[in-house]
C-alpha atoms as a PDB file:
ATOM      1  CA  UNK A   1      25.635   2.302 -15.979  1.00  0.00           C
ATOM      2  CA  UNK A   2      22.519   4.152 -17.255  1.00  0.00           C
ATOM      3  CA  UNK A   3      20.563   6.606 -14.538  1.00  0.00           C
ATOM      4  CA  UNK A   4      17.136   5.442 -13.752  1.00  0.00           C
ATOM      5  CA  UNK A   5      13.958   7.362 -11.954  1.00  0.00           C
ATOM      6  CA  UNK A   6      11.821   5.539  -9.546  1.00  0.00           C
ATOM      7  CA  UNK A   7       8.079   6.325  -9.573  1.00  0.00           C
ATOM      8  CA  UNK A   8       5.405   4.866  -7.938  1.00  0.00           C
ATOM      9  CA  UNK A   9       1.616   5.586  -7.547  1.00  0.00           C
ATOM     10  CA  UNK A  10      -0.383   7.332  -4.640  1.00  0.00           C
ATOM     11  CA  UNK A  11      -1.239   3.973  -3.261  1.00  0.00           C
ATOM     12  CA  UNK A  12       2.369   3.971  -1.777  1.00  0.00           C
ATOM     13  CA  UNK A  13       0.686   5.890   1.213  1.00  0.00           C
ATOM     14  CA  UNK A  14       3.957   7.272   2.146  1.00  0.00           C
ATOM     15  CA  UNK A  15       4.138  10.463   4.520  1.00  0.00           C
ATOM     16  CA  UNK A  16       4.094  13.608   2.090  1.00  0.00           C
ATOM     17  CA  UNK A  17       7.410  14.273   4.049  1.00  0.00           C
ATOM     18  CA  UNK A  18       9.174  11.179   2.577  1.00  0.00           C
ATOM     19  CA  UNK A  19       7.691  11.628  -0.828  1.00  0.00           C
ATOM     20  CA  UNK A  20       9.204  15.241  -1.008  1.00  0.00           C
ATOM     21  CA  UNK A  21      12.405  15.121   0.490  1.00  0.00           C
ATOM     22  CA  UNK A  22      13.307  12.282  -1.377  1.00  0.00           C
ATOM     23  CA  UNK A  23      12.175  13.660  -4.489  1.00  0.00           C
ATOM     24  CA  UNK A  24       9.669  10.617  -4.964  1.00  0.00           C
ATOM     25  CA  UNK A  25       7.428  11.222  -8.976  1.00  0.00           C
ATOM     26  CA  UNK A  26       4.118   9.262  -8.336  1.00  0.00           C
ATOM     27  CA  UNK A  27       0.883   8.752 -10.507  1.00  0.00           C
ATOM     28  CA  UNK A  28      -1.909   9.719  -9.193  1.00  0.00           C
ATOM     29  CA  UNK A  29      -5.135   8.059  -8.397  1.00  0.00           C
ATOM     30  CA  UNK A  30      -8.129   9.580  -8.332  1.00  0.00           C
ATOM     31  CA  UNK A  31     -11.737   9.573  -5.666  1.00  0.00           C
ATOM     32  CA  UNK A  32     -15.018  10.760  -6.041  1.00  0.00           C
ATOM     33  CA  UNK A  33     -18.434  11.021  -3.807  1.00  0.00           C
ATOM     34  CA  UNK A  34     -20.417  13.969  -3.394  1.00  0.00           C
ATOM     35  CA  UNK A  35     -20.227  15.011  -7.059  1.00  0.00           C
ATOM     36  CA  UNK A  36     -16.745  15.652  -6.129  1.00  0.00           C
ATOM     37  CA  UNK A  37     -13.360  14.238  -7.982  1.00  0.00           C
ATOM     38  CA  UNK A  38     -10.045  14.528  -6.421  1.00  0.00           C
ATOM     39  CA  UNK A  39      -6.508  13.523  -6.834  1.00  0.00           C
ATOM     40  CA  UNK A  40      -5.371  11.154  -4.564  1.00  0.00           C
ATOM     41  CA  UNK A  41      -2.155  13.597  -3.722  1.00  0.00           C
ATOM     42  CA  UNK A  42      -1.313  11.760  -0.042  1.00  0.00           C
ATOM     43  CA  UNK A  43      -3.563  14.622   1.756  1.00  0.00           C
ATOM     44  CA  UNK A  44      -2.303  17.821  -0.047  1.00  0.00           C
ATOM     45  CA  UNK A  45      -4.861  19.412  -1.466  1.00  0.00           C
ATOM     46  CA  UNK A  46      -7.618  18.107   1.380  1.00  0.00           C
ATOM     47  CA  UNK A  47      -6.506  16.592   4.515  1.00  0.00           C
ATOM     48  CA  UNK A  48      -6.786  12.751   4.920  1.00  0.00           C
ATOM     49  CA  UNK A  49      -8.923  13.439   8.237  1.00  0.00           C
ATOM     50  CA  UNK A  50     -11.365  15.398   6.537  1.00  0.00           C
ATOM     51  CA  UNK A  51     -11.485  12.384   4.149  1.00  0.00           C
ATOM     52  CA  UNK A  52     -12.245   9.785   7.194  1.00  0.00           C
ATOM     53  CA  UNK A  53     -14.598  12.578   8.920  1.00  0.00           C
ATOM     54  CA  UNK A  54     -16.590  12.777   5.645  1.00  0.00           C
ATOM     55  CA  UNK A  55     -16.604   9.175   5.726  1.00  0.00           C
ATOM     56  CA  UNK A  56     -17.972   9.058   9.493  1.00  0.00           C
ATOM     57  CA  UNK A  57     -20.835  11.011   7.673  1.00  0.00           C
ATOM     58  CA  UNK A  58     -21.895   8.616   4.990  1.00  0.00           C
ATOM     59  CA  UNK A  59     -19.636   9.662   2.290  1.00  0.00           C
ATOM     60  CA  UNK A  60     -19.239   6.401  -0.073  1.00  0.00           C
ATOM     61  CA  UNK A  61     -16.326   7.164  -2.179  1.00  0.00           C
ATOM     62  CA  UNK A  62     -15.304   5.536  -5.321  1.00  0.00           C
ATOM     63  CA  UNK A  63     -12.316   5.454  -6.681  1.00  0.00           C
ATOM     64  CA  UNK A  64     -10.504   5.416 -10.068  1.00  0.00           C
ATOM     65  CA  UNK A  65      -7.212   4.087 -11.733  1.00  0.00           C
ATOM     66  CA  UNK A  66      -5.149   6.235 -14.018  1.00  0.00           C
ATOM     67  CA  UNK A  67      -5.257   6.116 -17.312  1.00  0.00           C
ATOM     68  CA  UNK A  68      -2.700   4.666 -19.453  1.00  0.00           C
ATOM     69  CA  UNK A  69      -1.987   8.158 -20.872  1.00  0.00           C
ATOM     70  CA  UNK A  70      -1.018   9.486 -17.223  1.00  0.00           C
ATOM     71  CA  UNK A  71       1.106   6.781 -16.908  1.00  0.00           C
ATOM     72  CA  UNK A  72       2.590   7.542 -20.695  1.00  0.00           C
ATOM     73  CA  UNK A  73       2.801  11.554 -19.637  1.00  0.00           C
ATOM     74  CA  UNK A  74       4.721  10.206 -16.500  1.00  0.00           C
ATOM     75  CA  UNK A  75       7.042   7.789 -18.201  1.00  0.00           C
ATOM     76  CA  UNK A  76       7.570  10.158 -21.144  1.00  0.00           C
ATOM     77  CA  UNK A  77       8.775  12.688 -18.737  1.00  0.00           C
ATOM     78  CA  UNK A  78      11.579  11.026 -17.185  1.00  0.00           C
ATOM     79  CA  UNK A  79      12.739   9.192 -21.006  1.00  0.00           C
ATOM     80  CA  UNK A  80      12.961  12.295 -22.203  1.00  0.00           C
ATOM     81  CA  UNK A  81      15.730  13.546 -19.894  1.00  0.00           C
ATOM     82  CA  UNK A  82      17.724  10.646 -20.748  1.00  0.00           C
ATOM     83  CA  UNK A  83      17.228   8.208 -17.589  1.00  0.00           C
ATOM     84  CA  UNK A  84      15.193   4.543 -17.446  1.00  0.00           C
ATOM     85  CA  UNK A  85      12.364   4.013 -15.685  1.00  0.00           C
ATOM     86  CA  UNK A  86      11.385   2.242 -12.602  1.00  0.00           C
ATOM     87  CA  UNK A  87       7.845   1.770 -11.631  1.00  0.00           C
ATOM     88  CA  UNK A  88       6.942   0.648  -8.283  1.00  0.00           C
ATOM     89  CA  UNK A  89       3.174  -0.257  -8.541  1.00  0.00           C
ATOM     90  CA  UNK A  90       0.042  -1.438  -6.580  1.00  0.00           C
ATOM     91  CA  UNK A  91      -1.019  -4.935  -6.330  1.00  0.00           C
ATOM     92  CA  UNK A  92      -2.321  -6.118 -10.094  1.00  0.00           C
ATOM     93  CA  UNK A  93      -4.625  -8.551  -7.564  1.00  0.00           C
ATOM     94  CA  UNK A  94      -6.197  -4.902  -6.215  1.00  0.00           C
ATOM     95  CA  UNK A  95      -5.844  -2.465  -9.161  1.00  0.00           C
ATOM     96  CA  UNK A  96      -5.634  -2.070 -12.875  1.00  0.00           C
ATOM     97  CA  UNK A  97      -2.408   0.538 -12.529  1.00  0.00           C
ATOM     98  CA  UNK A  98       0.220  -2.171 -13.193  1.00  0.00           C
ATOM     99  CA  UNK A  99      -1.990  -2.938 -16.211  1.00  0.00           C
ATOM    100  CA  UNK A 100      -2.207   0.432 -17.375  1.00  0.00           C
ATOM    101  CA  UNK A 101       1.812   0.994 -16.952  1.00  0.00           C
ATOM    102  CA  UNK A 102       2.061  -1.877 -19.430  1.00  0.00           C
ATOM    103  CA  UNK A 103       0.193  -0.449 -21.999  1.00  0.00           C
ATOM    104  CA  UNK A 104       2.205   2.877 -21.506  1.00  0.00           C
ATOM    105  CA  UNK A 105       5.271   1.092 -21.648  1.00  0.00           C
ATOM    106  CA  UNK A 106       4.138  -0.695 -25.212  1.00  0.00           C
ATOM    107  CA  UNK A 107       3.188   2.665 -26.207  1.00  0.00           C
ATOM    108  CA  UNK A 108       6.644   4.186 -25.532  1.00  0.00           C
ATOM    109  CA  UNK A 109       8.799   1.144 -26.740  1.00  0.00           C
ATOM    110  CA  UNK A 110       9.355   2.190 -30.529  1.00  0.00           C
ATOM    111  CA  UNK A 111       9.340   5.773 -29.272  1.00  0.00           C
ATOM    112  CA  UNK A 112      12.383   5.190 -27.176  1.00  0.00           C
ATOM    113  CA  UNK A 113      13.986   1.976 -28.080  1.00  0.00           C
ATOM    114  CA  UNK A 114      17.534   2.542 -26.692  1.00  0.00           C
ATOM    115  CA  UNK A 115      15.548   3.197 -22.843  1.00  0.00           C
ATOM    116  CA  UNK A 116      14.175   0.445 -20.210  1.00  0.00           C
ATOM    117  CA  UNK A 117      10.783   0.646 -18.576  1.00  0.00           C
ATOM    118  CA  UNK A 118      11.123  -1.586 -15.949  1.00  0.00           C
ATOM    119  CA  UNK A 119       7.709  -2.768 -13.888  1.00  0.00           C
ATOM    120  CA  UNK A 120       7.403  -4.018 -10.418  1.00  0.00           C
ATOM    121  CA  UNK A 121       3.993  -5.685  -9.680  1.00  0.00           C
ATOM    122  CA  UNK A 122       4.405  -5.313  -5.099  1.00  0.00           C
ATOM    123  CA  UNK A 123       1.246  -7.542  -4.765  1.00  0.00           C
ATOM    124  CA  UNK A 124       0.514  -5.462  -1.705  1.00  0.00           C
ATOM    125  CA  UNK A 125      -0.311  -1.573  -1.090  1.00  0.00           C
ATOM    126  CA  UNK A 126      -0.220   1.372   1.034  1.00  0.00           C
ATOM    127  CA  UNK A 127       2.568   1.442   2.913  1.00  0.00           C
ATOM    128  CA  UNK A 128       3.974  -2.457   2.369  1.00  0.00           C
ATOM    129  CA  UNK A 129       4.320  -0.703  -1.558  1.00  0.00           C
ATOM    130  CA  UNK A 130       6.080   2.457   0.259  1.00  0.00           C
ATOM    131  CA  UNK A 131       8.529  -0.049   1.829  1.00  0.00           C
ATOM    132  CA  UNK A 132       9.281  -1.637  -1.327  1.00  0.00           C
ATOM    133  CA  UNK A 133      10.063   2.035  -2.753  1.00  0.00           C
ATOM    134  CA  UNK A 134      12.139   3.253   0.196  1.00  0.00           C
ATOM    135  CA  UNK A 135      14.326  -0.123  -0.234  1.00  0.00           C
ATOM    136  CA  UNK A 136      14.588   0.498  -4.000  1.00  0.00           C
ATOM    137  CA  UNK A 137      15.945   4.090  -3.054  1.00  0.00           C
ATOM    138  CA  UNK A 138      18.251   3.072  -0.521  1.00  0.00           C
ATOM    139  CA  UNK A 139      19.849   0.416  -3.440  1.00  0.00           C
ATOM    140  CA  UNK A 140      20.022   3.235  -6.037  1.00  0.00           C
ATOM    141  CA  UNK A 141      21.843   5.343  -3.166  1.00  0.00           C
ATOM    142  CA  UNK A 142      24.086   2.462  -2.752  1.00  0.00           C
ATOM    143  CA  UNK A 143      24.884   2.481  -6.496  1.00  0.00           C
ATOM    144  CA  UNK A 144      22.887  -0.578  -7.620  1.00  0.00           C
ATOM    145  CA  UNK A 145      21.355  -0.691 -11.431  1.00  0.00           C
ATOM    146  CA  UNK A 146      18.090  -0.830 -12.260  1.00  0.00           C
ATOM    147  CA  UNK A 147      17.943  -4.557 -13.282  1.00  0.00           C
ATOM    148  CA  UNK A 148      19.749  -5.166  -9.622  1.00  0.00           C
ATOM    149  CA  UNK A 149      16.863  -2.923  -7.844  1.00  0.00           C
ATOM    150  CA  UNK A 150      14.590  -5.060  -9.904  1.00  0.00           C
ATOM    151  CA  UNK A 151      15.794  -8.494  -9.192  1.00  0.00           C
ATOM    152  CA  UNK A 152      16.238  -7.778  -6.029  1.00  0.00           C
ATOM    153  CA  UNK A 153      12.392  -6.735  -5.166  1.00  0.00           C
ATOM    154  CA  UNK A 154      11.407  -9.229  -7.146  1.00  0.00           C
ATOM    155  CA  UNK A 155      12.822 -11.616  -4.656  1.00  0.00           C
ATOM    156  CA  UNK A 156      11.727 -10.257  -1.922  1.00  0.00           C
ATOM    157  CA  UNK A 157       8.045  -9.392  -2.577  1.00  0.00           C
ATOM    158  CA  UNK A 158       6.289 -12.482  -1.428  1.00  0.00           C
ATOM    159  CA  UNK A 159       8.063 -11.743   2.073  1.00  0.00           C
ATOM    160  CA  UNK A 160       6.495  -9.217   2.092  1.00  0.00           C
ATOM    161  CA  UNK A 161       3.807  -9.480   5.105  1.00  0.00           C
ATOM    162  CA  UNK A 162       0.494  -7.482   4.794  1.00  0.00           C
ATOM    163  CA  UNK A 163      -1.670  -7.724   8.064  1.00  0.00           C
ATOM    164  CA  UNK A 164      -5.067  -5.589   8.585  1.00  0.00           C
ATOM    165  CA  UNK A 165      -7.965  -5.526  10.865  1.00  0.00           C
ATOM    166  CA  UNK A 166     -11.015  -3.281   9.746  1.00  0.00           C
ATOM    167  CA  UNK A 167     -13.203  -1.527  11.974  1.00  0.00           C
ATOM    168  CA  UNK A 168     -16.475  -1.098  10.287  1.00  0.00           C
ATOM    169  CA  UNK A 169     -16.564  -4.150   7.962  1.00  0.00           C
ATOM    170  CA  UNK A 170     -19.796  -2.331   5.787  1.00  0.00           C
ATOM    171  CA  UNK A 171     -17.017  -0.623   3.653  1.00  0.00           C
ATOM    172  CA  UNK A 172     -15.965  -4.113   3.286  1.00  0.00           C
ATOM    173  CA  UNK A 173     -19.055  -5.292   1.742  1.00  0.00           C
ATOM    174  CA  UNK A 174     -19.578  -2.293  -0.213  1.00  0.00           C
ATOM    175  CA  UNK A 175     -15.991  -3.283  -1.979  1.00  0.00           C
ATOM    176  CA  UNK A 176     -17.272  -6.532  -2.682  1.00  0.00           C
ATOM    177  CA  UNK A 177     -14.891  -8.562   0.260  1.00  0.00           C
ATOM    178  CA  UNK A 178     -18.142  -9.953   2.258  1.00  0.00           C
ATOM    179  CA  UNK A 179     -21.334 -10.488   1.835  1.00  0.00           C
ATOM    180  CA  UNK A 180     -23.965  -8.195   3.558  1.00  0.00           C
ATOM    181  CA  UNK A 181     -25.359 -11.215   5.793  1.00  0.00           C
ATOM    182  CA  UNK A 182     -21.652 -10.872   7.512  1.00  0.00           C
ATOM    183  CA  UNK A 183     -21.483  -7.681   7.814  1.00  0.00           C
ATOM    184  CA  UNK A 184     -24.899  -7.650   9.609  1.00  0.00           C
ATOM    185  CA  UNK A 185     -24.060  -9.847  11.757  1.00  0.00           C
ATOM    186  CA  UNK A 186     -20.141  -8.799  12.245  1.00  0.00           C
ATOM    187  CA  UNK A 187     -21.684  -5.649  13.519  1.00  0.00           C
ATOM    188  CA  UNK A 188     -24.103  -6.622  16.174  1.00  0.00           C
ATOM    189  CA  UNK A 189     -21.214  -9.176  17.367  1.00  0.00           C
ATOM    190  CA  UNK A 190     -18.533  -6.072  17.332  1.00  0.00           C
ATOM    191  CA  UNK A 191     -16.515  -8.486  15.355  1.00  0.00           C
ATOM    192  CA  UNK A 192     -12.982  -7.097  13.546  1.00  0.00           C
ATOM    193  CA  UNK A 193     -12.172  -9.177  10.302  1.00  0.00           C
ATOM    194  CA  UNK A 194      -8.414  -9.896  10.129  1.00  0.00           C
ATOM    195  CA  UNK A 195      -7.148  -9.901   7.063  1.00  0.00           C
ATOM    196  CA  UNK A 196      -3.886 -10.360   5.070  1.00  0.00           C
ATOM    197  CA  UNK A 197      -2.853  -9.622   0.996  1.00  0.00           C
ATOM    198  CA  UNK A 198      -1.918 -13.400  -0.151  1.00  0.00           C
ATOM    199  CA  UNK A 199       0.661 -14.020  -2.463  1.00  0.00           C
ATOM    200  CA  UNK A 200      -1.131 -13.749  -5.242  1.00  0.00           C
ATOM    201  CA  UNK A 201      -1.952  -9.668  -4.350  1.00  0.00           C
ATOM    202  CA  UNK A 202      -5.240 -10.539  -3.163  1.00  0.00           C
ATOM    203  CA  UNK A 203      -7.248 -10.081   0.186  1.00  0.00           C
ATOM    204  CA  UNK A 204      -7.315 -12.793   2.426  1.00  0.00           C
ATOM    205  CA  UNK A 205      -9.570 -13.388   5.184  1.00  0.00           C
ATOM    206  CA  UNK A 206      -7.672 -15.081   8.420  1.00  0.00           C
ATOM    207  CA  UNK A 207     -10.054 -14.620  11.113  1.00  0.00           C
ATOM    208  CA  UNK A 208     -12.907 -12.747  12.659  1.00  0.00           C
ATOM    209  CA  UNK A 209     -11.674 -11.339  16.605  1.00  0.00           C
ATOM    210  CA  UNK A 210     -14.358  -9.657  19.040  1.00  0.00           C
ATOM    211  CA  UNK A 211     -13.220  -6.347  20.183  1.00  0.00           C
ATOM    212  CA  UNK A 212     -10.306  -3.799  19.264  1.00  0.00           C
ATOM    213  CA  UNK A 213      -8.074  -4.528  22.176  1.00  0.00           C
ATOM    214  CA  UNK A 214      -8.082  -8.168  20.779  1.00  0.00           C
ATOM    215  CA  UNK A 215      -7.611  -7.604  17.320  1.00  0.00           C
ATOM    216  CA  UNK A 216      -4.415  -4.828  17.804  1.00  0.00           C
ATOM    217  CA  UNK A 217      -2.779  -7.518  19.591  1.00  0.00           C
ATOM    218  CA  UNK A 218      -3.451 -10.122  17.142  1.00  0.00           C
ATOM    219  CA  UNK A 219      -1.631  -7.940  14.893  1.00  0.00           C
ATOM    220  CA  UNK A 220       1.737  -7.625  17.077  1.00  0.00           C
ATOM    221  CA  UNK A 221       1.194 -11.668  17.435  1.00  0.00           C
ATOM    222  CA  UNK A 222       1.996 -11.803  13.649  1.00  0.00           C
ATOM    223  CA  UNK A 223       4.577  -9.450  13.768  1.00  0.00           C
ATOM    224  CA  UNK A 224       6.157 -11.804  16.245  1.00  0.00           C
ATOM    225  CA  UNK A 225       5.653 -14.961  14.474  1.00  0.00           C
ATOM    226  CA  UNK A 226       6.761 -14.118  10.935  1.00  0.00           C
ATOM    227  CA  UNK A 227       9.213 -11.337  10.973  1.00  0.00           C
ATOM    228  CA  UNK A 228      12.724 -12.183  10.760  1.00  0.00           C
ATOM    229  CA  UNK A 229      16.160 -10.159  11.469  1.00  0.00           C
ATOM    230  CA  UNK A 230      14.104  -7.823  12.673  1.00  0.00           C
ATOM    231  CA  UNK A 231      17.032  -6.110  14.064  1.00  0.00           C
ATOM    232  CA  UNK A 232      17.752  -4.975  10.300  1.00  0.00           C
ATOM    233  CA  UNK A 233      13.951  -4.676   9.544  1.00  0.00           C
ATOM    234  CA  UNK A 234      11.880  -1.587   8.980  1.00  0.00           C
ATOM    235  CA  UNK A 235       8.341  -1.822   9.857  1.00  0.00           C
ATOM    236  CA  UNK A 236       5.783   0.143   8.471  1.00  0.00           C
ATOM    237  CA  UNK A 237       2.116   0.677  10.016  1.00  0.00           C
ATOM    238  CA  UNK A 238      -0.472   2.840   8.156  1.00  0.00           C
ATOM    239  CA  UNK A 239      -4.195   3.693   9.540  1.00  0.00           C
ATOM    240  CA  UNK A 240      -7.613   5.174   9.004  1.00  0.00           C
ATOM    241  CA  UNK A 241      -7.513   8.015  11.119  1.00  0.00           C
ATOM    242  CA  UNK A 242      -6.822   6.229  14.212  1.00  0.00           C
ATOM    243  CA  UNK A 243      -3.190   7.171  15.222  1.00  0.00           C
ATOM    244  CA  UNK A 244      -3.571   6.308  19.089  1.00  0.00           C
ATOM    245  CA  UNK A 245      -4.264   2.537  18.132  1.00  0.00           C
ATOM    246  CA  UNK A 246      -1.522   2.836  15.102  1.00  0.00           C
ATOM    247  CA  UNK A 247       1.082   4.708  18.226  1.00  0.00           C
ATOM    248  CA  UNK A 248      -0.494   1.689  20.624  1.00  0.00           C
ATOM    249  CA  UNK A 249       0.585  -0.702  17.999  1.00  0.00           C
ATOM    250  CA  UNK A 250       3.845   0.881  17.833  1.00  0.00           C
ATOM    251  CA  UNK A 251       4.762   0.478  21.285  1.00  0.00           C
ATOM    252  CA  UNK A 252       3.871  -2.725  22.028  1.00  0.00           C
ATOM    253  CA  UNK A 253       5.885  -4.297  18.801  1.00  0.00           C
ATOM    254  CA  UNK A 254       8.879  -2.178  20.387  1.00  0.00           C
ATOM    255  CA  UNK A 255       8.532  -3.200  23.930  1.00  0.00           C
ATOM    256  CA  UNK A 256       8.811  -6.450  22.802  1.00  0.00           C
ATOM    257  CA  UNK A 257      11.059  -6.762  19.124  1.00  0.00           C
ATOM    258  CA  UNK A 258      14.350  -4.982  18.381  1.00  0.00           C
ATOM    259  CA  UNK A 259      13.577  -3.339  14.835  1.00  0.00           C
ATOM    260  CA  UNK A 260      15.788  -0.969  12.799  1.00  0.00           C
ATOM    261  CA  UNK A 261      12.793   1.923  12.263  1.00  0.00           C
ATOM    262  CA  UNK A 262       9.336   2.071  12.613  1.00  0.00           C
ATOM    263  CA  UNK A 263       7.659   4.121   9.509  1.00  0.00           C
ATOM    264  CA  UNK A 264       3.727   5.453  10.263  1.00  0.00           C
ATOM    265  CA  UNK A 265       1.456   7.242   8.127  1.00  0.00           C
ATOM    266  CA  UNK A 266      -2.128   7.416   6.982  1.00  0.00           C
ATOM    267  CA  UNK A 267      -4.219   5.039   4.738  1.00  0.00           C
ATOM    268  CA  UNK A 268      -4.741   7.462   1.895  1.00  0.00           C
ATOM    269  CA  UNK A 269      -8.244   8.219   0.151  1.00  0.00           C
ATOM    270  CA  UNK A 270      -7.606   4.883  -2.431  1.00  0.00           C
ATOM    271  CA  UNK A 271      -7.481   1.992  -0.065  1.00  0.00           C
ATOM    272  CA  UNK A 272      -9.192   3.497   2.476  1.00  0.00           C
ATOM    273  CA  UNK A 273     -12.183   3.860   0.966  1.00  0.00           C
ATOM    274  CA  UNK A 274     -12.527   0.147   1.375  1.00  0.00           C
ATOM    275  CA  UNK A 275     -10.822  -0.673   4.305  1.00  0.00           C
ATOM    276  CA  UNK A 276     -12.230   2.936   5.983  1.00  0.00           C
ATOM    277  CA  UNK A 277     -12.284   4.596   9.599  1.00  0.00           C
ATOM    278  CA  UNK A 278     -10.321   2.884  12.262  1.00  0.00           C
ATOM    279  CA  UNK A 279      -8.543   0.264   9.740  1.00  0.00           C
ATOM    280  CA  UNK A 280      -5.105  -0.783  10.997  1.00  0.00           C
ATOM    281  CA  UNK A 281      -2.439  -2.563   8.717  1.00  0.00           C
ATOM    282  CA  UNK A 282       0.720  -3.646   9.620  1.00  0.00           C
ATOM    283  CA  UNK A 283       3.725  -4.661   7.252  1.00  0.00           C
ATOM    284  CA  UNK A 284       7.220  -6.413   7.484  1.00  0.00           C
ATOM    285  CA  UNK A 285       9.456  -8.242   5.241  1.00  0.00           C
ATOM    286  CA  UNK A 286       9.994 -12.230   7.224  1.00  0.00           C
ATOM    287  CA  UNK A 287       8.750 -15.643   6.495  1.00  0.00           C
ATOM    288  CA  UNK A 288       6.306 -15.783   2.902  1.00  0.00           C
ATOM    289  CA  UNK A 289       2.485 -14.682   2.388  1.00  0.00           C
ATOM    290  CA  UNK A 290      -0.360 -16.757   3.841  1.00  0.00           C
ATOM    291  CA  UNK A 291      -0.935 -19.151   0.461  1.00  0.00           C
ATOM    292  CA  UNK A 292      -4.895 -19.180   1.245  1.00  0.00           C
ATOM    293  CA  UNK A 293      -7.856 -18.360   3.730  1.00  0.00           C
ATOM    294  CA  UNK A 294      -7.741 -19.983   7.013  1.00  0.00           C
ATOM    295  CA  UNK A 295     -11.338 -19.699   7.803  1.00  0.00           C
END
């Protein structure tokens, strides 16, 4: 049985903790606003609440894909010592970085033709993507190949539940996700759009809930509904800089459903420059993906 490497990209949004105990390689993605690029490095080199404060300010960031050569540089690395690769990528339905880890892998094909580049499109992000990692690790602990690791995400993906209400539905439009009419109006009505990542690896709109209090607990309502084993399930919750609704989320799934682990974390700079301040996801492996919108 050949040795493989799993790598993923910063949209993983996994604590820095995980990502260096466990040894995790990752691609980096990159932001920009105030004549300012960074790496998207999961807070190192500036914290993810400076991020959301600058935000709070007026910041606008945009972000940026990696090239196909950082994905090449990455690859080439871990060929090179012998050992396959696994990539564990963002939605193709969000981002180009799937697509550009194609075109490394057809670049490094003739280079290395006795060695498997093997890519896993999650159709979801931040931490429903970490998930997917962290189960792909536990398998390779447990002695599985890379084509089992493979299969085995592959048939699990679209059970894979993404659920996320935004708090300030502008950064929304700016991405392109509403138009500005709604957002107008979804301000002066403190309206929270609830959204979910369809199977396809695309946002979804599900429905539009007045108030914060509402729209956490319309959250744990999906949680109930659509999780299953949860017993044997670890669910993951990521934020925007707003860890007392995130903890608040926490405990009420808890009090109620008997889960294996609960995994937190922020929203890194990538997808929360769109979703922004005060978003809240939620993510689970049970019953499959919303197919379309609902309203």
């Amino acid at each position: 049985m050949k040795n493989f490497t799993i790598i993923t990209d910063t949209c993983c949004d996994l604590p820095i903790t995980f990502v260096e105990k466990l040894k995790i390689p990752y691609v980096s993605l990159t932001y920009h606003y105030d004549q300012v690029e960074r790496l998207d490095d999961f807070g190192t080199s500036y914290p993810l609440q400076s991020f959301y404060n600058d935000m709070r300010s007026g910041q606008t960031p945009k972000t940026s894909q990696p090239s196909s050569h950082s994905f090449y540089d990455a690859f080439e690395k871990i060929l090179k010592i012998g050992n396959d690769v696994l990539y564990i990528g963002a939605s193709s339905g969000l981002s180009g970085t799937v697509n550009g880890a194609h075109i490394a892998k057809h670049m490094l094909q003739d280079k290395y033709p006795n060695s498997n580049i093997y890519i896993v499109d999650t159709l979801t992000a931040s931490l429903g993507q970490g998930i997917m990692v962290l189960n792909a690790l536990e398998l390779q602990t447990q002695g599985s190949t890379a084509e089992f690791v493979v299969n085995h995400l592959e048939s699990i993906k679209e059970n894979l539940n993404t659920y996320m209400l935004v708090d300030d539905i502008n950064h929304l439009k700016r991405g392109g996700r509403i138009s500005a009419a709604s957002a107008f109006v979804g301000t002066l009505l403190n309206i929270k759009p609830f959204l979910t990542i369809s199977n396809l690896g695309n946002v979804l709109p599900l429905d539009k809930i007045r108030g914060r209090k509402r729209a956490i607990n319309a959250l744990y309502e999906k949680v109930a509904q659509k999780i299953e084993n949860p017993e044997n399930q670890t669910i993951a919750i990521s934020h925007g800089d707003c860890l007392n609704d995130a903890l608040a989320l926490r405990d009420l799934i808890l009090s109620k459903l008997k889960v294996k682990d609960v995994v937190m974390s922020y929203i890194g700079p990538v997808i929360g420059s769109y979703g922004g301040p005060g978003a809240l996801a939620v993510f689970f492996l049970g019953k499959e993906r919303e197919l379309q919108a609902t309203i």
